[in-house]
N, C-alpha and C. Protein backbone atom coordinates (compact mmCIF):
# COMPACT_ATOMS: atom_id res chain seq x y z
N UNK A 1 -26.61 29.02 12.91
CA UNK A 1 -25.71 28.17 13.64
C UNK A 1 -25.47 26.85 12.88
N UNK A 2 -26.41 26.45 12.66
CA UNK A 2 -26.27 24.98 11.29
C UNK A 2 -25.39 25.25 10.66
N UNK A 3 -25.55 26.41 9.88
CA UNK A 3 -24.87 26.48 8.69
C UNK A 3 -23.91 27.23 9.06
N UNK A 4 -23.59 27.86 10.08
CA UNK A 4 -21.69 27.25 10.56
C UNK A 4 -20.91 26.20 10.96
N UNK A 5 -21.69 25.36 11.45
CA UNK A 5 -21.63 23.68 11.73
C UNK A 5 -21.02 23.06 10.21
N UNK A 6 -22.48 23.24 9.20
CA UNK A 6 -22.01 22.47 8.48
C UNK A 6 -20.86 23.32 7.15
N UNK A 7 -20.72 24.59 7.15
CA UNK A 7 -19.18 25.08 6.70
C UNK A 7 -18.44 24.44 7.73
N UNK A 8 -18.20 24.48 8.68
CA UNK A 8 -16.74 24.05 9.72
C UNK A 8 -16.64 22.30 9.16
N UNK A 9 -17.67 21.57 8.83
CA UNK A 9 -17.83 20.32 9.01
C UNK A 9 -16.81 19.97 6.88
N UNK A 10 -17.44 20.77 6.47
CA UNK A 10 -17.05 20.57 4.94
C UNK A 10 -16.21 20.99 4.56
N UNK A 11 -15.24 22.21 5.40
CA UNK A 11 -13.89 22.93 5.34
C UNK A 11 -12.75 21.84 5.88
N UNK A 12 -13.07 21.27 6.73
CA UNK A 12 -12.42 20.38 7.55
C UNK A 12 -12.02 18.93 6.58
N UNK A 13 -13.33 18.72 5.84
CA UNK A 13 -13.23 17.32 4.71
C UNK A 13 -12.71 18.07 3.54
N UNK A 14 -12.32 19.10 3.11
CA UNK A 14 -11.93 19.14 2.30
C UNK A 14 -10.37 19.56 2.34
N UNK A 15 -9.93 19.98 3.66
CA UNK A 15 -8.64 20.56 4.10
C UNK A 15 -7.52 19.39 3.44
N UNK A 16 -8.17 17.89 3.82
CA UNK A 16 -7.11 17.10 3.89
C UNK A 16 -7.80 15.90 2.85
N UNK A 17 -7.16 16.01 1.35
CA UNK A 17 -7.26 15.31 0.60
C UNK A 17 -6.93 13.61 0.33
N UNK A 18 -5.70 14.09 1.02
CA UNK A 18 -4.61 12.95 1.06
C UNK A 18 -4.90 11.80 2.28
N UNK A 19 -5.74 12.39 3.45
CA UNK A 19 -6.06 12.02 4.70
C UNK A 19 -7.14 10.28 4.40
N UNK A 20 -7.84 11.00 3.22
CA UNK A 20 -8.88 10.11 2.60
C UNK A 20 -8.89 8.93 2.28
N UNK A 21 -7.27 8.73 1.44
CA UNK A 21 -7.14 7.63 0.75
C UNK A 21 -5.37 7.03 1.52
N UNK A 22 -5.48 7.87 3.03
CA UNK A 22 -4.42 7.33 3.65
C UNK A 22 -3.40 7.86 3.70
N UNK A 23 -2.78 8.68 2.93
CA UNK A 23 -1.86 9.56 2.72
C UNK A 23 -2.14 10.80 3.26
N UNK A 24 -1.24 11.00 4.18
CA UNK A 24 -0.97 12.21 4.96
C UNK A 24 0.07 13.00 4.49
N UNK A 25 0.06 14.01 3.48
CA UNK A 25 1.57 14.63 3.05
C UNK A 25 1.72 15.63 4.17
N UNK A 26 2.87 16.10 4.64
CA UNK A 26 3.27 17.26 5.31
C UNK A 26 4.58 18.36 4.60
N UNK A 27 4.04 19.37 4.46
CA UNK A 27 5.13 20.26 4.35
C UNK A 27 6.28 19.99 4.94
N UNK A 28 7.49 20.21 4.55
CA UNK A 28 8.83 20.24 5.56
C UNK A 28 8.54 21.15 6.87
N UNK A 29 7.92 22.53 6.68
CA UNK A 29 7.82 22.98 7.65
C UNK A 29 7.05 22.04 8.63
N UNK A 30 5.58 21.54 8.17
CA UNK A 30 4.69 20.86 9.06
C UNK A 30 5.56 19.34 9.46
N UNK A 31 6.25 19.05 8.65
CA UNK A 31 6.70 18.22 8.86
C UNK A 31 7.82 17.82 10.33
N UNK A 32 8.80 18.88 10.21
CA UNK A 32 9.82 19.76 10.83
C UNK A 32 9.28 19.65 12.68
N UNK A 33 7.74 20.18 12.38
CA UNK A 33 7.38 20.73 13.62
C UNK A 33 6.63 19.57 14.03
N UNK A 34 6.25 18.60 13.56
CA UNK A 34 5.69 17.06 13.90
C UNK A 34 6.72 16.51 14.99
N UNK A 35 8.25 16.59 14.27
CA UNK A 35 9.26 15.84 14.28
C UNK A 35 9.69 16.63 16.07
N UNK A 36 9.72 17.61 15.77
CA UNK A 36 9.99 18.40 17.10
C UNK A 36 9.01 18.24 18.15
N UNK A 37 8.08 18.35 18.03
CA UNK A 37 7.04 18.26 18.78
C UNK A 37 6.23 17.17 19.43
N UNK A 38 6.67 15.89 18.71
CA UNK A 38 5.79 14.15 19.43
C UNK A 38 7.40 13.28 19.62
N UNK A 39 7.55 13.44 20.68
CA UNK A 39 8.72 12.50 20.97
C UNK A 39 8.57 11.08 20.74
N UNK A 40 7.59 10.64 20.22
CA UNK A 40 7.36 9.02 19.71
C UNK A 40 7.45 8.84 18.46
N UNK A 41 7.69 9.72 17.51
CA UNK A 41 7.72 10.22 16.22
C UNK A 41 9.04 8.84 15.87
N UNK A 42 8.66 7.93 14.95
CA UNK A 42 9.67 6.95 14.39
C UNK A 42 9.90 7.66 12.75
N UNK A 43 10.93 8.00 12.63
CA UNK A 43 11.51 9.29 11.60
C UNK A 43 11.80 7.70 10.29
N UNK A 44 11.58 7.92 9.36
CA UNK A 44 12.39 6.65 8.66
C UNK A 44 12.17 7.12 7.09
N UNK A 45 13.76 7.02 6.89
CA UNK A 45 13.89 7.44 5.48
C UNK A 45 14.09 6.09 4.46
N UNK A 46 13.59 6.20 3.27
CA UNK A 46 13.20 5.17 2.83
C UNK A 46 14.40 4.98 1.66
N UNK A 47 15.79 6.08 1.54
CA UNK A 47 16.53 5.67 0.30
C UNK A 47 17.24 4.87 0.15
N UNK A 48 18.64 4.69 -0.70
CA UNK A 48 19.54 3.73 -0.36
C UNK A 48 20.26 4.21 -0.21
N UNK A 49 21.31 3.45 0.02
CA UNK A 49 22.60 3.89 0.95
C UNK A 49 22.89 4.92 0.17
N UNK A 50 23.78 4.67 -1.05
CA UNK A 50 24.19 5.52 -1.60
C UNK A 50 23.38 6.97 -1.84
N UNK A 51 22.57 7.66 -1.74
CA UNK A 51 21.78 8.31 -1.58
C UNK A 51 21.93 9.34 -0.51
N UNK A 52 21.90 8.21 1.10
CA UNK A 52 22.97 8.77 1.86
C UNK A 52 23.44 9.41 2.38
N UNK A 53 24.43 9.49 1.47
CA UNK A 53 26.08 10.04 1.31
C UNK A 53 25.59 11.91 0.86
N UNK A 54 24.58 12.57 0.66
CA UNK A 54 23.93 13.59 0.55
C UNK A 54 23.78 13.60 1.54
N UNK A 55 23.47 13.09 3.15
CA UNK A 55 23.33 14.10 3.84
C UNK A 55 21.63 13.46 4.40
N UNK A 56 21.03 13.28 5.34
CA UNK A 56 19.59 12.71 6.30
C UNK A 56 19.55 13.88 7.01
N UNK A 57 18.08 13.37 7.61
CA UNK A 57 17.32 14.05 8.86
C UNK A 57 17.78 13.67 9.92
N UNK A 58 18.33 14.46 10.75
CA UNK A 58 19.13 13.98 12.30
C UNK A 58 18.06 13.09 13.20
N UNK A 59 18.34 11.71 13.52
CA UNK A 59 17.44 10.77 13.89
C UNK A 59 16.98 10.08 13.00
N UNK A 60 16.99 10.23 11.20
CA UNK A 60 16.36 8.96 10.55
C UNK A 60 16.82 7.80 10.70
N UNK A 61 16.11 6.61 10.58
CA UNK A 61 16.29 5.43 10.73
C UNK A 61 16.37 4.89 9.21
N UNK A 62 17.89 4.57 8.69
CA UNK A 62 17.36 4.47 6.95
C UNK A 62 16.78 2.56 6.87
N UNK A 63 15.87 2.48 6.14
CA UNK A 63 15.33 1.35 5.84
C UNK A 63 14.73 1.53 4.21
N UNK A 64 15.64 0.65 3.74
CA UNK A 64 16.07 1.07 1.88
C UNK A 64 14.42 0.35 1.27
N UNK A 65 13.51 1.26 0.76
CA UNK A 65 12.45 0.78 0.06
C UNK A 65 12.91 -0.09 -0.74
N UNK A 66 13.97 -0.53 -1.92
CA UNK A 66 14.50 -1.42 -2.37
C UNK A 66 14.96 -2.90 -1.99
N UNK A 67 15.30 -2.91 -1.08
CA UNK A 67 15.42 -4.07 -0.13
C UNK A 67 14.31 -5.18 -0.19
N UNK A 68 14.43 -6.02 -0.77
CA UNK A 68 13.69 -7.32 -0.51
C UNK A 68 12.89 -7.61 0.53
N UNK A 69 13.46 -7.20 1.99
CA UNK A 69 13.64 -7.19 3.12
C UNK A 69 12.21 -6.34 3.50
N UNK A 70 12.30 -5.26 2.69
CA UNK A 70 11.47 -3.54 2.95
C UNK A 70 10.60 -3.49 4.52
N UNK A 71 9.30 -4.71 3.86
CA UNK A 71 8.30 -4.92 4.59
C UNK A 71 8.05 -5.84 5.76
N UNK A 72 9.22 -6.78 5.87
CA UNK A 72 9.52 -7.21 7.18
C UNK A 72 9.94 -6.09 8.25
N UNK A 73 10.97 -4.80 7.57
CA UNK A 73 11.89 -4.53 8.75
C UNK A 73 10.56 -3.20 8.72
N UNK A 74 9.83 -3.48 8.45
CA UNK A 74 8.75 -1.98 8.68
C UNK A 74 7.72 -2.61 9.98
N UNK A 75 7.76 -3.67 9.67
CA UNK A 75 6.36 -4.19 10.47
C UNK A 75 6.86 -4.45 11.73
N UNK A 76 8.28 -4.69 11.69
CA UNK A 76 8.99 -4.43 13.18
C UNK A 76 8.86 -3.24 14.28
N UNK A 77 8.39 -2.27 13.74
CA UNK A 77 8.41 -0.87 14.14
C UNK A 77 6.85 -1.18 14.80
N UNK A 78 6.86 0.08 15.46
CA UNK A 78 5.87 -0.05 16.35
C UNK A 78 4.60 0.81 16.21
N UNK A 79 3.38 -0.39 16.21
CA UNK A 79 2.55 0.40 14.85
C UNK A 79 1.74 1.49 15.55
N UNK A 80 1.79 1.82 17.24
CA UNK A 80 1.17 2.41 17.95
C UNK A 80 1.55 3.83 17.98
N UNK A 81 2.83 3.87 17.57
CA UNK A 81 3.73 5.17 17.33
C UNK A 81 3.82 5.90 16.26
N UNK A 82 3.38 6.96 15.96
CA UNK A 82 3.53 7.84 14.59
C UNK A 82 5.21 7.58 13.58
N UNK A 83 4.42 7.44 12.12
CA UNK A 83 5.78 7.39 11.22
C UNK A 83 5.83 8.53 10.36
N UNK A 84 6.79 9.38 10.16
CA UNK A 84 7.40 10.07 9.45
C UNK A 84 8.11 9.73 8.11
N UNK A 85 7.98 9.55 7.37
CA UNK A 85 8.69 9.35 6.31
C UNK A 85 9.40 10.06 5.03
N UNK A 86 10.16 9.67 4.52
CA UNK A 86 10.43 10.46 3.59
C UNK A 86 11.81 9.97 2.32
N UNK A 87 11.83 10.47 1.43
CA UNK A 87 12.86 9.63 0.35
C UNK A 87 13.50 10.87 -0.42
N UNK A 88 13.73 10.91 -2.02
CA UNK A 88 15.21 12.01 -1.98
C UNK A 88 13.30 12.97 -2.78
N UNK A 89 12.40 12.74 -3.38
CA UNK A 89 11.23 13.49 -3.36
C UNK A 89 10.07 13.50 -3.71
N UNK A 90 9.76 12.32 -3.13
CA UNK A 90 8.54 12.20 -2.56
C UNK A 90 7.94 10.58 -3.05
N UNK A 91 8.40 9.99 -4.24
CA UNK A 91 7.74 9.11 -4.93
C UNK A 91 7.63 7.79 -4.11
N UNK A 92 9.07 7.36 -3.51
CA UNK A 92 9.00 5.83 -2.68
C UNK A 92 8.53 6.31 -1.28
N UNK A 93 8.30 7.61 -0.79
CA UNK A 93 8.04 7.67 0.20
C UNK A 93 6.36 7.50 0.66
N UNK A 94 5.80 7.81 -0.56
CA UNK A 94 4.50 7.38 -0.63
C UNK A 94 4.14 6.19 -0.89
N UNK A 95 4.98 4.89 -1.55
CA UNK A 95 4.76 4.04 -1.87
C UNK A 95 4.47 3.25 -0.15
N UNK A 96 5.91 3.90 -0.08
CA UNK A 96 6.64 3.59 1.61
C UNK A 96 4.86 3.49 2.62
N UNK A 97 4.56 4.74 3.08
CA UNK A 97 3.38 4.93 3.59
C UNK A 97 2.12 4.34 3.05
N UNK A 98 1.89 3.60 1.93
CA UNK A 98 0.79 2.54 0.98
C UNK A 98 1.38 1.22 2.35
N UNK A 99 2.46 1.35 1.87
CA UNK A 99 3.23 0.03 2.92
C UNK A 99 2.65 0.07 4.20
N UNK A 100 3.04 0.96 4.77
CA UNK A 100 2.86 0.68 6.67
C UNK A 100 1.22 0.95 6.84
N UNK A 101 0.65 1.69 6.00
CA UNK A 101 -0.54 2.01 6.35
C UNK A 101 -1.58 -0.04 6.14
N UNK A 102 -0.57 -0.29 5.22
CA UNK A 102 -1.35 -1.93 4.79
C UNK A 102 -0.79 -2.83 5.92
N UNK A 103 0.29 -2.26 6.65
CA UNK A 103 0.39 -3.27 7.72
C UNK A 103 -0.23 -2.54 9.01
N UNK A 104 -0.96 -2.34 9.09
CA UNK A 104 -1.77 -1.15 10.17
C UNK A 104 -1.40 -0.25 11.06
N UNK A 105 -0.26 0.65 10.30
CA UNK A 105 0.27 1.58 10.93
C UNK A 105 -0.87 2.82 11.14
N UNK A 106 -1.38 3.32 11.97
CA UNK A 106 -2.50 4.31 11.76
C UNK A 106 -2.05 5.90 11.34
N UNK A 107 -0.76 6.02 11.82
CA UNK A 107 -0.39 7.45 11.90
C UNK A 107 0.68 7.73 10.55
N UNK A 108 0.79 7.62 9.92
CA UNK A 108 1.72 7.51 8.86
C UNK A 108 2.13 9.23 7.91
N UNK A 109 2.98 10.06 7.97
CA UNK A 109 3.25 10.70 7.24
C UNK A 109 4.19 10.92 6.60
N UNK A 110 3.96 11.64 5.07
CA UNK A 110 4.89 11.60 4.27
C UNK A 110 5.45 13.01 3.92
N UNK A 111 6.45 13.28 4.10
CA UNK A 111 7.75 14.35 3.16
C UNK A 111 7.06 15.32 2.21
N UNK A 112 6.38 16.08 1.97
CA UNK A 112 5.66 16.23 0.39
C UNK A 112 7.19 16.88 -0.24
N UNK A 113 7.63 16.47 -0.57
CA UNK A 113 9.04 17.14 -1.85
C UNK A 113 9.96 16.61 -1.27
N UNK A 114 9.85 15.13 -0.29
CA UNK A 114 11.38 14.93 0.48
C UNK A 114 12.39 15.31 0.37
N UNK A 115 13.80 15.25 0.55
CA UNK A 115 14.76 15.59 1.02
C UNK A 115 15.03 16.98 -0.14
N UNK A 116 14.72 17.23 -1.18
CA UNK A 116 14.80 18.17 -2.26
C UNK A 116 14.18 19.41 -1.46
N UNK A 117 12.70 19.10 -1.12
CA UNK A 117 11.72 20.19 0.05
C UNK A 117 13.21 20.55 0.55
N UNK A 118 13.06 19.70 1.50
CA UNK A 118 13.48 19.64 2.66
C UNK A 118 14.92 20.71 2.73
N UNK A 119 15.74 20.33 2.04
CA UNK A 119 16.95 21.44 2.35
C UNK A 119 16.77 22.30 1.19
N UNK A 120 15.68 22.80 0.22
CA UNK A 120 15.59 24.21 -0.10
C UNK A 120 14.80 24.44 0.94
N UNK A 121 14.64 24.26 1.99
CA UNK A 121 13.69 25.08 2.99
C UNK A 121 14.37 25.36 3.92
N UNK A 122 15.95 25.04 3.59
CA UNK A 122 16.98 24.81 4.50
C UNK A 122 16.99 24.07 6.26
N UNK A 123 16.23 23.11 6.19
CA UNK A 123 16.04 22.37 7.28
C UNK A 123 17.46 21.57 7.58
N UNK A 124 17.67 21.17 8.97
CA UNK A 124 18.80 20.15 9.43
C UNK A 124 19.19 19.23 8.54
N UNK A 125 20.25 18.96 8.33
CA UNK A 125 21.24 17.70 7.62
C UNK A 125 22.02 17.19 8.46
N UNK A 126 21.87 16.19 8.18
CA UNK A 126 23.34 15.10 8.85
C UNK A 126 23.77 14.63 7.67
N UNK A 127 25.29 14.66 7.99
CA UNK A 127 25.92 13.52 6.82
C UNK A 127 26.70 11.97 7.75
């Protein structure tokens, strides 16, 4: 019995790499089904405008990692509520989540292949 305890206990720490150092990646699929599934879910894509013009996740909130601005209009959000994130694949979206997680966002996840994942997996677009 221990030593199913402690497999369940070391399967579990090793499942989630990213969990460790704060970073939560999600598959589009896992991602997808986050988004569907916690109606408090604050969706926020991190590109710039022009960027765009390709096409979002129905409900993102765009807030341009570039922006001077970035980390004011993040800390506005509400840190009690899970964040979703994501960019065109993957690089500012992690920076993005370094961000909210340093302003004490607890729930923070990221895109793993953002918007690239995302519609070869053929998930929703808005333009």
């Amino acid at each position: 019995m221990r030593l199913l305890c402690f497999c369940f206990l070391i399967s579990g720490l090793s499942c989630s790499p990213n969990a460790a150092n704060g970073q939560n990646k999600l598959t589009p699929d896992a991602f997808e089904t986050l988004l569907k599934s916690d109606t408090t879910v604050q969706l926020v894509d991190v590109r710039t405008p022009d960027e765009l013009q390709s096409g979002n996740i129905p409900g993102a909130l765009n807030l341009n990692i570039q922006d001077a601005d970035f980390s004011r209009k993040i800390s506005q959000l509400d840190k009690t509520r899970p964040v979703l994130v994501y960019c065109a694949v993957g690089g500012r979206s992690a920076n993005a989540a370094s961000q909210f997680h340093k302003l004490g966002f607890t729930k923070v996840y990221d895109l793993k292949g953002g918007m690239t994942a995302w519609k070869e997996k053929g998930k929703a677009v808005v333009n």
